[in-house]
Structure formats: C-alpha cells, structure tokens
C-alpha atoms as a PDB file:
ATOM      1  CA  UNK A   1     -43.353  37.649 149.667  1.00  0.00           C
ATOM      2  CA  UNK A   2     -45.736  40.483 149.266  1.00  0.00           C
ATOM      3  CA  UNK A   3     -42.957  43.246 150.118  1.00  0.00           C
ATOM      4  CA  UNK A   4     -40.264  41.291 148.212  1.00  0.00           C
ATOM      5  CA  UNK A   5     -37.435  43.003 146.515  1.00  0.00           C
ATOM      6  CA  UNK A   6     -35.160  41.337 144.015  1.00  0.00           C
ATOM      7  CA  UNK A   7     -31.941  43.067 144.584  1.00  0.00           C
ATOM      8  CA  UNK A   8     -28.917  40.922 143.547  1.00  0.00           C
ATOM      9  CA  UNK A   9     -25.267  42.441 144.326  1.00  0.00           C
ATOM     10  CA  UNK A  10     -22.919  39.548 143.016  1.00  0.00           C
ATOM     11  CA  UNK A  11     -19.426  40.498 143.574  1.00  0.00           C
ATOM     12  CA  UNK A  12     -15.773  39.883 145.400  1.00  0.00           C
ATOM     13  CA  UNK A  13     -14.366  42.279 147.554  1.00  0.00           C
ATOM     14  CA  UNK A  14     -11.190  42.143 148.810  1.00  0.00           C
ATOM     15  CA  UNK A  15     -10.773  45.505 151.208  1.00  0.00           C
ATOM     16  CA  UNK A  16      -8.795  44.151 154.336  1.00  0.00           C
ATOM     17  CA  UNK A  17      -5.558  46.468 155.010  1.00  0.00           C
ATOM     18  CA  UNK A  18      -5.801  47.602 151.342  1.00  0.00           C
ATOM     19  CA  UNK A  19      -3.907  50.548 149.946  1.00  0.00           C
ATOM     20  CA  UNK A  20      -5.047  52.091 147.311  1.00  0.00           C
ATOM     21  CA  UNK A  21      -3.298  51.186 144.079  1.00  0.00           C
ATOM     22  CA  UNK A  22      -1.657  53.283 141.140  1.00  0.00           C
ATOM     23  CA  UNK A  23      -4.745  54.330 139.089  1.00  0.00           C
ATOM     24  CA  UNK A  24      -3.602  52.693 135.866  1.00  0.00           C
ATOM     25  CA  UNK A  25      -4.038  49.393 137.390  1.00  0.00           C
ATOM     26  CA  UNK A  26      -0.267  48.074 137.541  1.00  0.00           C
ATOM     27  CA  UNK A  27      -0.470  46.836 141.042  1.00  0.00           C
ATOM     28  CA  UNK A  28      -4.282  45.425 141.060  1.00  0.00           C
ATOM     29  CA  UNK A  29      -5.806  42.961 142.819  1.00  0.00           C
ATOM     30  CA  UNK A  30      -7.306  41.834 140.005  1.00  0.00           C
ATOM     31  CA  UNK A  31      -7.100  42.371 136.542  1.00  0.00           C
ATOM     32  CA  UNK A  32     -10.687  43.980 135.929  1.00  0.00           C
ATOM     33  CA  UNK A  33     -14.248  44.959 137.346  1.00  0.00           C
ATOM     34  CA  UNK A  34     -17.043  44.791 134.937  1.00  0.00           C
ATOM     35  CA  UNK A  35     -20.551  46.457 136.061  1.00  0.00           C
ATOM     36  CA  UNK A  36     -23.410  45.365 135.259  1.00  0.00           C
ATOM     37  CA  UNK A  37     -27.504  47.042 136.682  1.00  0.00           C
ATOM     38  CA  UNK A  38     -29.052  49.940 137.182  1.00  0.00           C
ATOM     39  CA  UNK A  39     -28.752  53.818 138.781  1.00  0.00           C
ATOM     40  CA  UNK A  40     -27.382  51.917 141.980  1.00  0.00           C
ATOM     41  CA  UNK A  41     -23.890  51.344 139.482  1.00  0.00           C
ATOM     42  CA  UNK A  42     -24.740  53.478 136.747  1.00  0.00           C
ATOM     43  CA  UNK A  43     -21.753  55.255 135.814  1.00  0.00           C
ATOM     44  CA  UNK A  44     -22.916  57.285 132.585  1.00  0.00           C
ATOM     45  CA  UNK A  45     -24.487  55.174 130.181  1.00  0.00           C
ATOM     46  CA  UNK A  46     -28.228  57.029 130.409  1.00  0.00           C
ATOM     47  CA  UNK A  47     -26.179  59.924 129.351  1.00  0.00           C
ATOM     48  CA  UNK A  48     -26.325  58.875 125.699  1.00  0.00           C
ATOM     49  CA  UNK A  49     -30.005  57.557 125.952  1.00  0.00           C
ATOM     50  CA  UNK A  50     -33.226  58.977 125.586  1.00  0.00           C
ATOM     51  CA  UNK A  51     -34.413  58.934 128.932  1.00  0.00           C
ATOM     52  CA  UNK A  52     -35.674  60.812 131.510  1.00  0.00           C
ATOM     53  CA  UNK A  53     -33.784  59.032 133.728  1.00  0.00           C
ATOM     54  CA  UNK A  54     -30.330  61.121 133.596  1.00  0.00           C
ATOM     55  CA  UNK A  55     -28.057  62.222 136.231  1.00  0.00           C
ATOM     56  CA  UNK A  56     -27.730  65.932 134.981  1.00  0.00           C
ATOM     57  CA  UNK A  57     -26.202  68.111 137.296  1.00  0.00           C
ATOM     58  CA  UNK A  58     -26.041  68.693 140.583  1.00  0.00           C
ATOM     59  CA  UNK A  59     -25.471  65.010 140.123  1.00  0.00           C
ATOM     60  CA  UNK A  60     -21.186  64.383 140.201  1.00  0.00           C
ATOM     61  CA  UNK A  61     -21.255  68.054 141.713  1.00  0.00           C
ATOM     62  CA  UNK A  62     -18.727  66.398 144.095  1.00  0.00           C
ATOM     63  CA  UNK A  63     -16.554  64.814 141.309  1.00  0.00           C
ATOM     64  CA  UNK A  64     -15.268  67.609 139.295  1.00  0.00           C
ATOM     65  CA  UNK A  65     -19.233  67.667 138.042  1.00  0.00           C
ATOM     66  CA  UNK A  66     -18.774  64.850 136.233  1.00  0.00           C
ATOM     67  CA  UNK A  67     -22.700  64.153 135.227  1.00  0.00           C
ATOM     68  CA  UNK A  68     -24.022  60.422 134.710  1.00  0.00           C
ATOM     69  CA  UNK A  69     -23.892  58.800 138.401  1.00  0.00           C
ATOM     70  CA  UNK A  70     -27.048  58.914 140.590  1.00  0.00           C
ATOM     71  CA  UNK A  71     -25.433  60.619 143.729  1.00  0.00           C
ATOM     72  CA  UNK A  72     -23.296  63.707 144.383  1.00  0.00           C
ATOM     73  CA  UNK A  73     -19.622  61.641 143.472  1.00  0.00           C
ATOM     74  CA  UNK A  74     -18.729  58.129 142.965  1.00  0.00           C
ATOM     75  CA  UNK A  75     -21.203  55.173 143.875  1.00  0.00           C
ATOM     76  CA  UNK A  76     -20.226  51.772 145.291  1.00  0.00           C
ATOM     77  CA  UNK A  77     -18.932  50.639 141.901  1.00  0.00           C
ATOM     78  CA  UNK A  78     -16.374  53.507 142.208  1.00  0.00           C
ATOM     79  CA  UNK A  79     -15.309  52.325 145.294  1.00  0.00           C
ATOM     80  CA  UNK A  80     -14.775  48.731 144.844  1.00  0.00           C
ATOM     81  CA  UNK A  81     -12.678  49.136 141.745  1.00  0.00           C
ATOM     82  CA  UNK A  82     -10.867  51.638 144.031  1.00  0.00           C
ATOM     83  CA  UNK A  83     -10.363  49.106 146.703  1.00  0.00           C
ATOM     84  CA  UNK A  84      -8.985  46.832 144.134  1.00  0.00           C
ATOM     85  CA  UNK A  85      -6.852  48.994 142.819  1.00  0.00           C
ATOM     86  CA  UNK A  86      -8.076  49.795 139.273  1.00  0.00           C
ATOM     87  CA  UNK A  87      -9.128  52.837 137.579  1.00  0.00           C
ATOM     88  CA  UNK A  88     -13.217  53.570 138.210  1.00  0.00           C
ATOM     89  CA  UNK A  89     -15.394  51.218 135.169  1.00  0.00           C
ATOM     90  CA  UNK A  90     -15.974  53.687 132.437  1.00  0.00           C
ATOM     91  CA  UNK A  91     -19.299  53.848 131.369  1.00  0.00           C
ATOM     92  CA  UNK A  92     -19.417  51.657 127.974  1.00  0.00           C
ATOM     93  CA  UNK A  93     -21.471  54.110 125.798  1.00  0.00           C
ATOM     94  CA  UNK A  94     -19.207  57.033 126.476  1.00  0.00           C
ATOM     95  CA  UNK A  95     -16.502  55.164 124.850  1.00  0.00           C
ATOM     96  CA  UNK A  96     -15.265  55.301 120.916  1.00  0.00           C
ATOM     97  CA  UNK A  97     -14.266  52.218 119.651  1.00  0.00           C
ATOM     98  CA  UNK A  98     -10.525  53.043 119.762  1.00  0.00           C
ATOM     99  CA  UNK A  99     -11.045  52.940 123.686  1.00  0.00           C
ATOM    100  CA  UNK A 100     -13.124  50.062 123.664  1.00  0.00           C
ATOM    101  CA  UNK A 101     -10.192  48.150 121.813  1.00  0.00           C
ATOM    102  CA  UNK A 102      -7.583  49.199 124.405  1.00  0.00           C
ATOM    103  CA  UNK A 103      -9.304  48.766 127.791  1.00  0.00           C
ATOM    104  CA  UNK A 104      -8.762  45.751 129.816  1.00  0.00           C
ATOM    105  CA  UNK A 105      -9.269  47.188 133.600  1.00  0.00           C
ATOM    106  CA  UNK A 106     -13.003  46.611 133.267  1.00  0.00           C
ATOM    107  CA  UNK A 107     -16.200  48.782 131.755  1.00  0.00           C
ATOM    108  CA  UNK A 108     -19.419  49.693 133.426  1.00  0.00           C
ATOM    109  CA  UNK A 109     -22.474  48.480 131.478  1.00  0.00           C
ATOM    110  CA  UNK A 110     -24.961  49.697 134.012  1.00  0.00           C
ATOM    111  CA  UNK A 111     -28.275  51.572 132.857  1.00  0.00           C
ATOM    112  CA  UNK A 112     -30.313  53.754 135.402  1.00  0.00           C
ATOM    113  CA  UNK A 113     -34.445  52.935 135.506  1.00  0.00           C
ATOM    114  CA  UNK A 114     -33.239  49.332 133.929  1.00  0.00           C
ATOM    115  CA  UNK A 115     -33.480  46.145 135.460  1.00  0.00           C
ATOM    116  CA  UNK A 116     -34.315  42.105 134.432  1.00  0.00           C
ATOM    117  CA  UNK A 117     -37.178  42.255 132.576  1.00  0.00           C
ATOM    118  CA  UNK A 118     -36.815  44.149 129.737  1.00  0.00           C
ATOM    119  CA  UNK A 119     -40.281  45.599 130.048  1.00  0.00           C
ATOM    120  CA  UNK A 120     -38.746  47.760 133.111  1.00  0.00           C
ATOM    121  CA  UNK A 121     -38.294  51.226 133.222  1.00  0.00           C
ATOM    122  CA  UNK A 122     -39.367  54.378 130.906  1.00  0.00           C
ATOM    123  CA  UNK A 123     -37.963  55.525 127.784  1.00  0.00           C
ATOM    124  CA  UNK A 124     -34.589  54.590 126.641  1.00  0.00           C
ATOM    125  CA  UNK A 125     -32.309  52.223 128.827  1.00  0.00           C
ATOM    126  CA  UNK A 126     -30.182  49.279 128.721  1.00  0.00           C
ATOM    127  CA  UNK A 127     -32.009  45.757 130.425  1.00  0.00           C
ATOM    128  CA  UNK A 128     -29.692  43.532 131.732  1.00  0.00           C
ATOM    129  CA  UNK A 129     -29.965  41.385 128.387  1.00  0.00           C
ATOM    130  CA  UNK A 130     -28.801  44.076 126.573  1.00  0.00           C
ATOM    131  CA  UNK A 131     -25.753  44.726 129.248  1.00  0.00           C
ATOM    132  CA  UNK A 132     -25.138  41.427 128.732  1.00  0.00           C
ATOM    133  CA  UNK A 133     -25.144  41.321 125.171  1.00  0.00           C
ATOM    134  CA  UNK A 134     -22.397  44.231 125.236  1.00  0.00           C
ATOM    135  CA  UNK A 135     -20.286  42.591 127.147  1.00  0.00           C
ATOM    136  CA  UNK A 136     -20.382  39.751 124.885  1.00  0.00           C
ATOM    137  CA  UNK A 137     -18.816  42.143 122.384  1.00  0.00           C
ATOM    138  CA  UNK A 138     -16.223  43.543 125.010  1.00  0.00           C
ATOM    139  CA  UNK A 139     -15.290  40.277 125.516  1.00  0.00           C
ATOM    140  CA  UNK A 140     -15.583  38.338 121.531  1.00  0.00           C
ATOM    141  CA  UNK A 141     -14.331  41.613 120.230  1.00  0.00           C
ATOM    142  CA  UNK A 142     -12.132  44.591 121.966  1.00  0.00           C
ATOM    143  CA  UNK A 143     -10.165  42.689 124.588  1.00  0.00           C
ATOM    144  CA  UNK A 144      -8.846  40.270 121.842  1.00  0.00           C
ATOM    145  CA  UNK A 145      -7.669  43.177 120.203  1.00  0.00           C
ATOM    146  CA  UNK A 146      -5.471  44.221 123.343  1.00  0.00           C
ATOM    147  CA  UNK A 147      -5.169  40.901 125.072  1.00  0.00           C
ATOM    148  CA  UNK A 148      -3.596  39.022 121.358  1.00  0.00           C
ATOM    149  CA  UNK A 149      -2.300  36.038 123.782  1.00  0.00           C
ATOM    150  CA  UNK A 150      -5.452  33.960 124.341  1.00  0.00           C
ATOM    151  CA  UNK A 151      -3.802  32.615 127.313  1.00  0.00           C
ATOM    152  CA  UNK A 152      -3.278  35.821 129.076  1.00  0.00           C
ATOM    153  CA  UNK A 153      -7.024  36.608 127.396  1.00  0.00           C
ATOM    154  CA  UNK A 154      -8.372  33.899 129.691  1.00  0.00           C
ATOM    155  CA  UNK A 155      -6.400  34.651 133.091  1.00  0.00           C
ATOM    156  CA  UNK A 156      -7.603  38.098 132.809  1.00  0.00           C
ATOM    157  CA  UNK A 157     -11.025  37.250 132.667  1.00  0.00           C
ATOM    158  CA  UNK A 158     -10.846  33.990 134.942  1.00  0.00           C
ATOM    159  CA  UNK A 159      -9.129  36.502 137.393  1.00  0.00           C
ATOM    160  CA  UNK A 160     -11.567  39.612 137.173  1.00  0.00           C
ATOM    161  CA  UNK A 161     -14.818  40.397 139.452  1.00  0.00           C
ATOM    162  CA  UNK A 162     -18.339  40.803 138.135  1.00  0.00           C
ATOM    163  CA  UNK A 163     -20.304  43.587 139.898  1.00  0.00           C
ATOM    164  CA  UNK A 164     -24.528  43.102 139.296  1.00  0.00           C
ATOM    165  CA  UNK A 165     -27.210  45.149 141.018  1.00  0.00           C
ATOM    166  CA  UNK A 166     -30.342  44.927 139.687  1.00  0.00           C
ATOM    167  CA  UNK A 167     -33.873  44.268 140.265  1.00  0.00           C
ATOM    168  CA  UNK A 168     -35.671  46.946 142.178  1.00  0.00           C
ATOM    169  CA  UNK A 169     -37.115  48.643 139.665  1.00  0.00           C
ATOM    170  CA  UNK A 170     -38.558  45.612 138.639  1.00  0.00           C
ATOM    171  CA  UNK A 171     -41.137  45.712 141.259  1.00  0.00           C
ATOM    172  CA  UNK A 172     -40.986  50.046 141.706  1.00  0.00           C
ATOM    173  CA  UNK A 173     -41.779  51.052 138.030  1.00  0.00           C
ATOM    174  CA  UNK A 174     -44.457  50.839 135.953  1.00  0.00           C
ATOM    175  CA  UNK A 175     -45.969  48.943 133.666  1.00  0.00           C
ATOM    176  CA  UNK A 176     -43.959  46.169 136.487  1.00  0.00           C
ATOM    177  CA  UNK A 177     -46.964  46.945 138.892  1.00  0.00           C
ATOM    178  CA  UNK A 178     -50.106  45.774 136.700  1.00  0.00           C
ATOM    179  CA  UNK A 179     -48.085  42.525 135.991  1.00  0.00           C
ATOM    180  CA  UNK A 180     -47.514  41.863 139.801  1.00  0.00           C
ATOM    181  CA  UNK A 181     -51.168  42.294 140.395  1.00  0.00           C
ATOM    182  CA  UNK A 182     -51.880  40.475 137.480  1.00  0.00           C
ATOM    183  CA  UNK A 183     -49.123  37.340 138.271  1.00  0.00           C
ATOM    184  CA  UNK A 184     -49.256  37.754 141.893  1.00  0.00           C
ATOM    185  CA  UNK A 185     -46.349  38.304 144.226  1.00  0.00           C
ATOM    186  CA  UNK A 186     -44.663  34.447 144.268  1.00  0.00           C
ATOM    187  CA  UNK A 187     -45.659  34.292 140.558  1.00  0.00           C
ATOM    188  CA  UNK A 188     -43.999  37.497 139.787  1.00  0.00           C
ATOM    189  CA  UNK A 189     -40.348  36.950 141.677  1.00  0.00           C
ATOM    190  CA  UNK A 190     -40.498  33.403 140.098  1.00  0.00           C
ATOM    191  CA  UNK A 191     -40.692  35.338 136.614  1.00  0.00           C
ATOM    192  CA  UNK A 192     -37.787  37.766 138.144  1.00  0.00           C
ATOM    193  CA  UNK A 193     -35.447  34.586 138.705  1.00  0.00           C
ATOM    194  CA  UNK A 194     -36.473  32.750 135.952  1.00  0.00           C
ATOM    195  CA  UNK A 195     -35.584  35.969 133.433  1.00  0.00           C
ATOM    196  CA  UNK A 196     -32.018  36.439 135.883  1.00  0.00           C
ATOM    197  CA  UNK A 197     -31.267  32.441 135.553  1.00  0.00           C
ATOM    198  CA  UNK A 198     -31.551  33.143 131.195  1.00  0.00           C
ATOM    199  CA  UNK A 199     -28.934  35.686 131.708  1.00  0.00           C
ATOM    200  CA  UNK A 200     -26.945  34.475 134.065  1.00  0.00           C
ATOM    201  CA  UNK A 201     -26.932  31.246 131.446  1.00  0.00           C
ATOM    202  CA  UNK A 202     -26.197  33.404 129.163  1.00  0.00           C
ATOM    203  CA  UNK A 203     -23.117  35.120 130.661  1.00  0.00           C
ATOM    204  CA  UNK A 204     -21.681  31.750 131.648  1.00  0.00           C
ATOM    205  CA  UNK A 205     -21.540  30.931 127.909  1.00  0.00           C
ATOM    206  CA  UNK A 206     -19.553  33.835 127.109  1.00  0.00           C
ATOM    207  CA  UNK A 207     -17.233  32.930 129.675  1.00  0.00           C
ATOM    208  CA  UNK A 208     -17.039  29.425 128.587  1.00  0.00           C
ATOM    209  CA  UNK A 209     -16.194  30.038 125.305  1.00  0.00           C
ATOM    210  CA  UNK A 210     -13.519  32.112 126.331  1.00  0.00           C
ATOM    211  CA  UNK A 211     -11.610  29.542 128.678  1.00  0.00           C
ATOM    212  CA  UNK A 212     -12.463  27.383 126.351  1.00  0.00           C
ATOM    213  CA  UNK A 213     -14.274  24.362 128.539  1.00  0.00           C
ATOM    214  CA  UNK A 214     -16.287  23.093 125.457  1.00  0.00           C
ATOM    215  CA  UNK A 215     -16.802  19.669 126.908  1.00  0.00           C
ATOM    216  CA  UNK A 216     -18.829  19.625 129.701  1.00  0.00           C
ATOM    217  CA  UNK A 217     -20.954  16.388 130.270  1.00  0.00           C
ATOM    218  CA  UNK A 218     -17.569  13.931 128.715  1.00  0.00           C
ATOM    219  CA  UNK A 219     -14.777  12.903 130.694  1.00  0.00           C
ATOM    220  CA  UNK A 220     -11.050  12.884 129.254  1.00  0.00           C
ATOM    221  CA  UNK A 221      -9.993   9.708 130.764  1.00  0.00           C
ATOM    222  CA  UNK A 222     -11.128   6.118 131.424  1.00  0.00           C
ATOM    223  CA  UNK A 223      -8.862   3.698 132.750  1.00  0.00           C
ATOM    224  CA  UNK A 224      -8.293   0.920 130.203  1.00  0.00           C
ATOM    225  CA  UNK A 225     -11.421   2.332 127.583  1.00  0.00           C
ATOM    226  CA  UNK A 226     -10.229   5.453 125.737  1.00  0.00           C
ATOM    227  CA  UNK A 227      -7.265   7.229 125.298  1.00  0.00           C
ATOM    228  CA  UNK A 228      -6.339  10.436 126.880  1.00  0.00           C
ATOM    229  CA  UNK A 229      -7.817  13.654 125.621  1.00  0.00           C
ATOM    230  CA  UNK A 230      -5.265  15.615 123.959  1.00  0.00           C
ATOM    231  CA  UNK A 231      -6.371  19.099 124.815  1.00  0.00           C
ATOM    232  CA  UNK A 232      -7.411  18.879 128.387  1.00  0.00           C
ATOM    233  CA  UNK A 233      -8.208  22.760 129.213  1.00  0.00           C
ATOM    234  CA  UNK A 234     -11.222  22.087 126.935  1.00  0.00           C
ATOM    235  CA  UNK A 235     -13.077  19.762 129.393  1.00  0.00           C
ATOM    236  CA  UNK A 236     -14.660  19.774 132.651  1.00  0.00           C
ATOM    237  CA  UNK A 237     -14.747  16.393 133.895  1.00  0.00           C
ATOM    238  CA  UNK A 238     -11.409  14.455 133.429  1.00  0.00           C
ATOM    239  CA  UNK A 239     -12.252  10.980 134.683  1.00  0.00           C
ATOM    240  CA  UNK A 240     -15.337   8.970 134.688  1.00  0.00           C
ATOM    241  CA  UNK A 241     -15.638   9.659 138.672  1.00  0.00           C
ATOM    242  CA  UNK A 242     -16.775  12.751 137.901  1.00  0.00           C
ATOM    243  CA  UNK A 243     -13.201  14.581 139.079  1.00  0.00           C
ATOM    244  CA  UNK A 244     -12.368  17.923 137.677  1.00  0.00           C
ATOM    245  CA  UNK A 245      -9.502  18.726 135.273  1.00  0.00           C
ATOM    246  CA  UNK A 246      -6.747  20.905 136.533  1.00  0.00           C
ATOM    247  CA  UNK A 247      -8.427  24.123 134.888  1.00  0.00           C
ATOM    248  CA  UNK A 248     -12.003  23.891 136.916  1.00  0.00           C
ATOM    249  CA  UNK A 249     -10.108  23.499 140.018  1.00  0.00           C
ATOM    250  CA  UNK A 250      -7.815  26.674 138.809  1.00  0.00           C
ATOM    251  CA  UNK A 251     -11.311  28.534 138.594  1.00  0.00           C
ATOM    252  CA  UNK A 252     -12.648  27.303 141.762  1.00  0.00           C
ATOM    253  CA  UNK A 253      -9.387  27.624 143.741  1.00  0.00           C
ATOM    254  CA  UNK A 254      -9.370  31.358 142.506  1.00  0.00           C
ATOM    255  CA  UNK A 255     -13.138  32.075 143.334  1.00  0.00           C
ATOM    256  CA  UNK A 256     -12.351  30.818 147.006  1.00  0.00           C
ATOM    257  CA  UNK A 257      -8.998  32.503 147.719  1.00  0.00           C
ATOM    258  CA  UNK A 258     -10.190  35.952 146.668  1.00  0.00           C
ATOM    259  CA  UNK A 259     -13.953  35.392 145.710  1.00  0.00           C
ATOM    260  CA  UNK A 260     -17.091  34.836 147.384  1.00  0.00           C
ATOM    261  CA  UNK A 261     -17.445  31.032 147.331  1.00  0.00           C
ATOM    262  CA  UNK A 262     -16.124  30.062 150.792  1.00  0.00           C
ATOM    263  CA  UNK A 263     -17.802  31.813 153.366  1.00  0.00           C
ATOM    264  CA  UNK A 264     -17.937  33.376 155.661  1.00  0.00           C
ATOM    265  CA  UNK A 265     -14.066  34.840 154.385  1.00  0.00           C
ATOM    266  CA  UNK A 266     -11.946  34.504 151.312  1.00  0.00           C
ATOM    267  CA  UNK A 267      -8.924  32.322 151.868  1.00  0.00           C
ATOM    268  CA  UNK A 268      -7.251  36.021 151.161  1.00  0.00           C
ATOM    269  CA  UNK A 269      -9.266  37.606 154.158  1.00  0.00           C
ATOM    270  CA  UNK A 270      -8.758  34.875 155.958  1.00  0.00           C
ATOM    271  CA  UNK A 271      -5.090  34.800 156.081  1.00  0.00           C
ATOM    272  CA  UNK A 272      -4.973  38.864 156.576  1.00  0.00           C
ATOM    273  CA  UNK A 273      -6.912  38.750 159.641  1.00  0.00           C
END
C-alpha cells in the first residue's frame, strides 16, 4: 500500500435520461445535496479563511468569475446537484444566518487543503470533523426553522444525497508525510479509516436523532412476553428475530431504488434502461 490514496466519493447519482430541473428545486430528484471534503468540492468556504489555499481569480473565470472553486467553473459537486435538479450547494461560510435558516436544497461544507485528520493541510481550513460538526448545526438548528413539520424534517433528510471527497491531502501535504514515515504506509491508512469510521459514527448520530430510531439493540415485539411498543418509528428491530420495523426498511428501500446500495444499478436506473 506504499502508493495508497484514501480518496472516498460517497454519493447517489441518478443521471439516466435526466432533464435538467427548475433551479429552485420544485421538480428535484431529491430534496437536497449536502457536500462535504476538500478543493475537489470546495465551493467557497476557503474564501472566508485564512489560507493560502484560495481560489482567487482566474479561478470561476468561466462562471461569471465567481471566485472560491478550484477550476475555471463549476466542479463535480455543481454538476450532480445539477443532474438532480437542485440549485448548486452554497458554500456554508458565505451564508448569513437568515439564509442558513431558509435553505433546505442542500449546503456545501467542503474546505480546500482539508482532509480527515485534522492535522492536514496549512493555515486555516475546515477538517472533515469540523464539516461535520456544521452540519450538525444545519441540521439541529436552521432546517427546523424552515422544515417546522418534523415529519417532513425527516423525509427530507432520509430522502437527500451526501456528497464526501476527501483524503488525498492526507497523504500529499505536510506535516502528513513525517507521520507516514514515522507510522508506516499500512499503519498510516489504518489511522486514515480509523479517523473516517469516528466521523462517519458521528454523522450517523446526527441522522439518527433526527428520524428518531433511538432504540437500536431492543425489539418492539415478543410474541406472548411484552406488549407492543407504542411509538414504533423510534426502533430498529421490531421482533425478537431480528426483523426491521417499517421505517428501516423505508430507509433501505429508498437507498436501493435511487441510492448506491444495490449494485451494480439503482432500482431507478434499472427500470430506465
């Protein structure tokens, strides 16, 4: 694993025979893209940082010079909300909190010269834990505030893609190259994953919270022991079998039609082919 390269790109794209959609979102695939990484997605953050690592013009000469993306117009991030419909991801420090409060077609948290260790990178910049951590606000905070019905509050963020590319600067910037001499290549990308796997665990708790599964290890029934649980959206297991309740399957059913967890297509793909 000497030339190894952690690059994770976590998403679900649906762009078979798509149109693309009114810019406002109306007629979107999915409700909202949220970006997570580094100058790969970056859509502006660095902008407000202090950093070397800005994308000052003639970067965005190519969209209306709009500065703050690492190429000459949109990046892939741009794209794939475009594909799906929704307005591009604005970058999350360019907005007030009166536009935090009212967005609900997804924000870009990316950071350039970031990535999963927070030790990564020079000068100012957001590491993933700290993307992560402001989406934890986004989602505890400002899309209550637009999305009041906690109902509609979950199916908009059961329903929306998660875009995450990170990880190459974590072996192409310093200080990252003493430590990989020092660790050693296998010892180093276990570091990498074990560091992702905190804040993936992380992220999965915000989520949680908000669908509200807050029983995972008990079961709601058990035939002739204990009563039915009352509020069964709250657990994950609803017999002693170990069979889902109706909501897990909702998520999982979801993730396959349009997602990325039955492969080699989407049940979405699959039936546009």
């Amino acid at each position: 694993m000497t030339n190894s390269k952690v690059i994770l790109l976590v998403f679900s794209l649906i762009v078979h025979q798509v149109l693309i959609a009114n810019a406002n979102g109306e007629h979107a695939l999915v409700p909202a893209l949220y970006v997570f990484g580094d100058s790969g997605v970056d859509a502006g953050n660095n902008n407000h940082l202090n950093t070397r690592a800005k994308a000052v013009w003639p970067y965005g000469v190519d969209l209306n010079n709009i500065t703050g993306r690492f190429t000459n117009g949109k990046n892939g991030a741009d794209f794939i909300a475009i594909y799906l419909g929704l307005p591009m991801a604005p970058p999350y420090l360019n907005l007030s909190d009166h536009e935090k409060s009212q967005i609900t077609t997804g924000i870009n948290y990316a950071s350039g010269s970031s990535g999963i260790l927070n030790i990564t990178g020079d000068g100012e910049r957001l590491p993933l834990k700290e993307q992560v951590r402001y989406f934890s606000l986004t989602v505890e905070r400002d899309l209550p505030r637009a999305i009041k019905n906690k109902k509609e509050l979950e199916d908009n963020l059961a329903k929306s893609i998660f875009l995450l590319l990170t990880g190459a600067n974590d072996y192409f910037l310093p200080p990252n190259r003493e430590l990989i001499e020092k660790l050693g290549p296998q010892q180093y990308a276990n570091l990498l994953l074990e560091e992702m796997a905190v804040n993936i665990q992380i992220f999965l708790e915000i989520m949680k919270n908000m669908v509200r599964i807050t029983h995972l290890k008990e079961h709601c029934y058990e035939k002739d022991k204990v009563p039915l649980c009352e509020d069964r959206s709250k657990y994950f297991l609803f017999d002693n079998w170990g069979h889902p309740t109706e909501i897990v399957y909702k998520i999982t059913s979801m993730d396959c039609f349009n997602g990325t967890s039955c492969v080699p297509l989407s049940l979405f793909q699959l039936a546009n082919k």
